[in-house]
Protein backbone atom coordinates (compact mmCIF):
# COMPACT_ATOMS: atom_id res chain seq x y z
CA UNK A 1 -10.03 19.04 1.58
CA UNK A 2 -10.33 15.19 0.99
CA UNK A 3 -9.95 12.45 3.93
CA UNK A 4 -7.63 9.90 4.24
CA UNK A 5 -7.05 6.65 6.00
CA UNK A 6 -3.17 6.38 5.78
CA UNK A 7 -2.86 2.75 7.63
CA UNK A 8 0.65 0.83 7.85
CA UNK A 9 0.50 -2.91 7.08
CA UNK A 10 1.34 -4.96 9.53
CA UNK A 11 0.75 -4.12 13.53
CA UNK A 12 0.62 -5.29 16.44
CA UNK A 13 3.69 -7.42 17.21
CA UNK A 14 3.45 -8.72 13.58
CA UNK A 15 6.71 -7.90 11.71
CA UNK A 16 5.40 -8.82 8.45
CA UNK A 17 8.34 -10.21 5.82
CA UNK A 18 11.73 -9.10 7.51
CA UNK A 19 13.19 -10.69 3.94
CA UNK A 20 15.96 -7.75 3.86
CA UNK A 21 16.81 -8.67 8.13
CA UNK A 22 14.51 -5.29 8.32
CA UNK A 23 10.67 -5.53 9.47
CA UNK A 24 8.18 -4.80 7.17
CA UNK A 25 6.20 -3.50 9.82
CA UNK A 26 8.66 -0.96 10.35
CA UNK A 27 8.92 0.21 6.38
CA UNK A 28 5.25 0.23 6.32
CA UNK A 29 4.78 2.69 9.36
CA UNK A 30 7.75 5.53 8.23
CA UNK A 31 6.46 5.20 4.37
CA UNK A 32 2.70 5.91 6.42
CA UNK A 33 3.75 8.20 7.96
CA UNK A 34 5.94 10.58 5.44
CA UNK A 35 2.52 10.42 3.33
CA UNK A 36 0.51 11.98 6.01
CA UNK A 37 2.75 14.62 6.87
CA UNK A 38 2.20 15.12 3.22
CA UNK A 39 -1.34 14.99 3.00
CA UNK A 40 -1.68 16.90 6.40
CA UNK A 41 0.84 19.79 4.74
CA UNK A 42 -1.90 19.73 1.89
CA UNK A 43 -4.42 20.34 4.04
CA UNK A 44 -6.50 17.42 4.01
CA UNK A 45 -7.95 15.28 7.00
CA UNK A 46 -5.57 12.30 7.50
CA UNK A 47 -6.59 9.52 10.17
CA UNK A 48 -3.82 7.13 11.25
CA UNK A 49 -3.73 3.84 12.26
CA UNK A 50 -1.84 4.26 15.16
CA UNK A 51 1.01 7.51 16.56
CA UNK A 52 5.04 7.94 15.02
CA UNK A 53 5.98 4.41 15.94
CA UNK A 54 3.24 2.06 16.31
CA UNK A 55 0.49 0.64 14.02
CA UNK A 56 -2.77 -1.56 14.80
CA UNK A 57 -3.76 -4.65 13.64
CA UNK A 58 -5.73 -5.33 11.34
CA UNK A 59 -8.81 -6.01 13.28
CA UNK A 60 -8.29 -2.47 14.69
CA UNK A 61 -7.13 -1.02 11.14
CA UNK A 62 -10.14 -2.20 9.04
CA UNK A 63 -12.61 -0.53 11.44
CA UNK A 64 -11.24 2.76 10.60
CA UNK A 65 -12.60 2.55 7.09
CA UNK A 66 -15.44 4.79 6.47
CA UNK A 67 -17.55 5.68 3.65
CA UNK A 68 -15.97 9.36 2.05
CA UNK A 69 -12.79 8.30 2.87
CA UNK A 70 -9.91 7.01 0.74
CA UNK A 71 -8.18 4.32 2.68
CA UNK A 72 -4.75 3.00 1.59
CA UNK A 73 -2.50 0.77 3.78
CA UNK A 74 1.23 0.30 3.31
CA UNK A 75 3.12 -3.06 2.39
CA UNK A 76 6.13 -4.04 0.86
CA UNK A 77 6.48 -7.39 -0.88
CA UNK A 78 8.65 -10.24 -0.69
CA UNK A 79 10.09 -13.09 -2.47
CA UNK A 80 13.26 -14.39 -4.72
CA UNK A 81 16.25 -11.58 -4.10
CA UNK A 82 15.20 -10.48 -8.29
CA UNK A 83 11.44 -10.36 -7.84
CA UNK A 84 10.82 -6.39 -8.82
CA UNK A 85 7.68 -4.18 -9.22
CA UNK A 86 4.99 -2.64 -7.72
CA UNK A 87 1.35 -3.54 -7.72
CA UNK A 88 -1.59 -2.26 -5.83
CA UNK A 89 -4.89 -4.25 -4.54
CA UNK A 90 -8.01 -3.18 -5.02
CA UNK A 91 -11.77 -3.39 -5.84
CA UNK A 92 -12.55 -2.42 -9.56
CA UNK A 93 -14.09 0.68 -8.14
CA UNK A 94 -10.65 1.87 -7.09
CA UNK A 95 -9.04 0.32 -10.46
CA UNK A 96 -7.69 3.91 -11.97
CA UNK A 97 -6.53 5.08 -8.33
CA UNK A 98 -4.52 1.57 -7.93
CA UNK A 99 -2.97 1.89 -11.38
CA UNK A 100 -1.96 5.73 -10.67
CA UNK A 101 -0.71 4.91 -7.52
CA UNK A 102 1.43 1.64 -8.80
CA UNK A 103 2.78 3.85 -11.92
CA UNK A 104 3.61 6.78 -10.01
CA UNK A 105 5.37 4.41 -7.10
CA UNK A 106 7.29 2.57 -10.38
CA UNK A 107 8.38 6.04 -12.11
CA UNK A 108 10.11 6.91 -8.84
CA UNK A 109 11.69 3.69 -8.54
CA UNK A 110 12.71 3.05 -11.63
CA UNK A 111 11.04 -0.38 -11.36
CA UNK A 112 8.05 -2.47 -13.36
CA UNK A 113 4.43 -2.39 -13.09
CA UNK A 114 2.74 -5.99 -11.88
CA UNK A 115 -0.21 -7.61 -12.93
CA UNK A 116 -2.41 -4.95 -15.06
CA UNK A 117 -0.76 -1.78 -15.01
CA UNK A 118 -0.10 -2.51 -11.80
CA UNK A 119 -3.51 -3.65 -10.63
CA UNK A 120 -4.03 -6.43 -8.64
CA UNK A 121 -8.19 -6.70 -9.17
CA UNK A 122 -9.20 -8.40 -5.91
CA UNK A 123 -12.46 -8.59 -7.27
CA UNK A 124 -11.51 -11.20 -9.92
CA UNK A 125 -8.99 -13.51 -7.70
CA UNK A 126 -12.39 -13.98 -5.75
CA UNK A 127 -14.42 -14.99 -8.92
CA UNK A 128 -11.61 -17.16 -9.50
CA UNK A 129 -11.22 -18.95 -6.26
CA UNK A 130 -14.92 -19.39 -5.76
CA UNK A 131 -14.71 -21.17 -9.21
CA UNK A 132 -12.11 -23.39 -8.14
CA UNK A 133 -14.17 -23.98 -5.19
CA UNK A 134 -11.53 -22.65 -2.22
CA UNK A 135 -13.20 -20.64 -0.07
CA UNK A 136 -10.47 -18.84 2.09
CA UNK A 137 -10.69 -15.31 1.48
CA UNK A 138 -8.28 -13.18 2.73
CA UNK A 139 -7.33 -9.47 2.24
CA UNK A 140 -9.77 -7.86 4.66
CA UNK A 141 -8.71 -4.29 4.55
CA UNK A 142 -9.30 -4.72 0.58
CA UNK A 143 -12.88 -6.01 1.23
CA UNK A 144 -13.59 -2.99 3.59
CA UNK A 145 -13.08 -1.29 1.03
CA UNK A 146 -9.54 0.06 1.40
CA UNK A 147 -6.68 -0.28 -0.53
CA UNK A 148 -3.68 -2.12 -0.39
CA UNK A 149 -0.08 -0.62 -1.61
CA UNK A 150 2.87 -3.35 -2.07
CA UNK A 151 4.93 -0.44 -2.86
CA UNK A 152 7.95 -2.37 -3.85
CA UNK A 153 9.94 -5.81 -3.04
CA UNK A 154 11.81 -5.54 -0.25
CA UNK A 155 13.91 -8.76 -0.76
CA UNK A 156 15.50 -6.96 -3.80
CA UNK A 157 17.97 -5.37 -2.46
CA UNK A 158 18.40 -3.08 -5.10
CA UNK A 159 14.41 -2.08 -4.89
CA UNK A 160 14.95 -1.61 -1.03
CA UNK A 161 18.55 0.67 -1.60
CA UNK A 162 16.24 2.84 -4.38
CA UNK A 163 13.47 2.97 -1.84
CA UNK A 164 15.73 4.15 1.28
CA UNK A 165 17.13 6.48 -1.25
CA UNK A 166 13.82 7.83 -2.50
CA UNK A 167 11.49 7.35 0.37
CA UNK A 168 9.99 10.91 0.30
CA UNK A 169 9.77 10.87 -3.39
CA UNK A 170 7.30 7.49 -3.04
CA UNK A 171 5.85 9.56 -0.74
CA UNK A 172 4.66 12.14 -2.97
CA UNK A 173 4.06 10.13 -6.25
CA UNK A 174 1.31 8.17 -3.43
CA UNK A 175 -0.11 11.87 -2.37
CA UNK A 176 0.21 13.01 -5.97
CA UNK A 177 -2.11 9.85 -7.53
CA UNK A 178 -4.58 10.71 -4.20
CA UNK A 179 -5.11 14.18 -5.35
CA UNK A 180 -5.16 12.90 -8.82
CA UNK A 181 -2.14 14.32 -10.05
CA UNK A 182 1.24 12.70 -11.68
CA UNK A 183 1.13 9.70 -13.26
């Protein structure tokens, strides 16, 4: 039995992008909480960020990261109506989870993989802002510690139709890369 923080992005009266005239915030909490029925079926110990309908902040979220726990929270992404793929945010230390994760998420999609392999390595944007001197960092539940799963564009209509579609499929490839199986 592993534990799990299973937190959806966005809480707390924030909608996050509503890009498809659906919330974010919404997305993020069914896709959160498919994968802890999942994980819960499994066995393991799965802590929420909030019950069936609601999720916290992320003040609230972030202090639910613990040491022995693998903490993921759920996001979709946004931007021009053919912006595709999948990428996942991490520390290097979570590098090979992130990339299982974003190629399981892109198999059952049928979409690309961002970045590296679907990586997003927070650890190098910082050593790249602090050398251009801005200081604004931002991504807190990825400095706790967690990670961060922008599981697919949800301006791309097409993305959001195969996610609908395939929702408990996501589900598992996210459970399956957690247990370090699939992709």
């Amino acid at each position: 039995m592993s534990k799990y923080l299973i937190s959806a992005g966005h809480g707390a009266g924030d909608p996050g992008n509503t890009a498809s005239g659906r919330r974010e915030a919404d997305i993020a909490v069914e896709l959160r909480n498919i994968i802890a029925h999942k994980l819960r079926a499994a066995g393991h110990d799965v802590t929420t960020d909030g019950g069936l309908r609601e999720n916290w902040g992320l003040i609230d979220a972030v202090k639910l990261i613990v040491s022995g726990r693998t903490s993921i929270e759920i996001h979709t992404n946004a931007g021009k109506p053919d912006a595709k793929g999948v990428e996942v945010i991490a520390l290097r230390g979570h590098a090979d989870l992130a990339k299982r994760i974003a190629k399981g998420i892109a198999g059952v999609l049928g979409t690309t993989l961002r970045r590296e392999a679907g990586f997003f390595d927070y650890d190098r944007w910082v050593a790249e802002r602090k050398a251009a001197k801005a200081t604004n960092q931002t991504l807190g539940f990825v400095r706790r510690g967690g990670i961060i799963v922008e599981a697919f564009f949800q301006s791309n209509a097409a993305e959001l139709a195969a996610y609908d579609a395939k929702k408990w499929l996501v589900a598992q490839a996210i459970v399956d890369a957690l247990e370090g199986k699939g992709a």
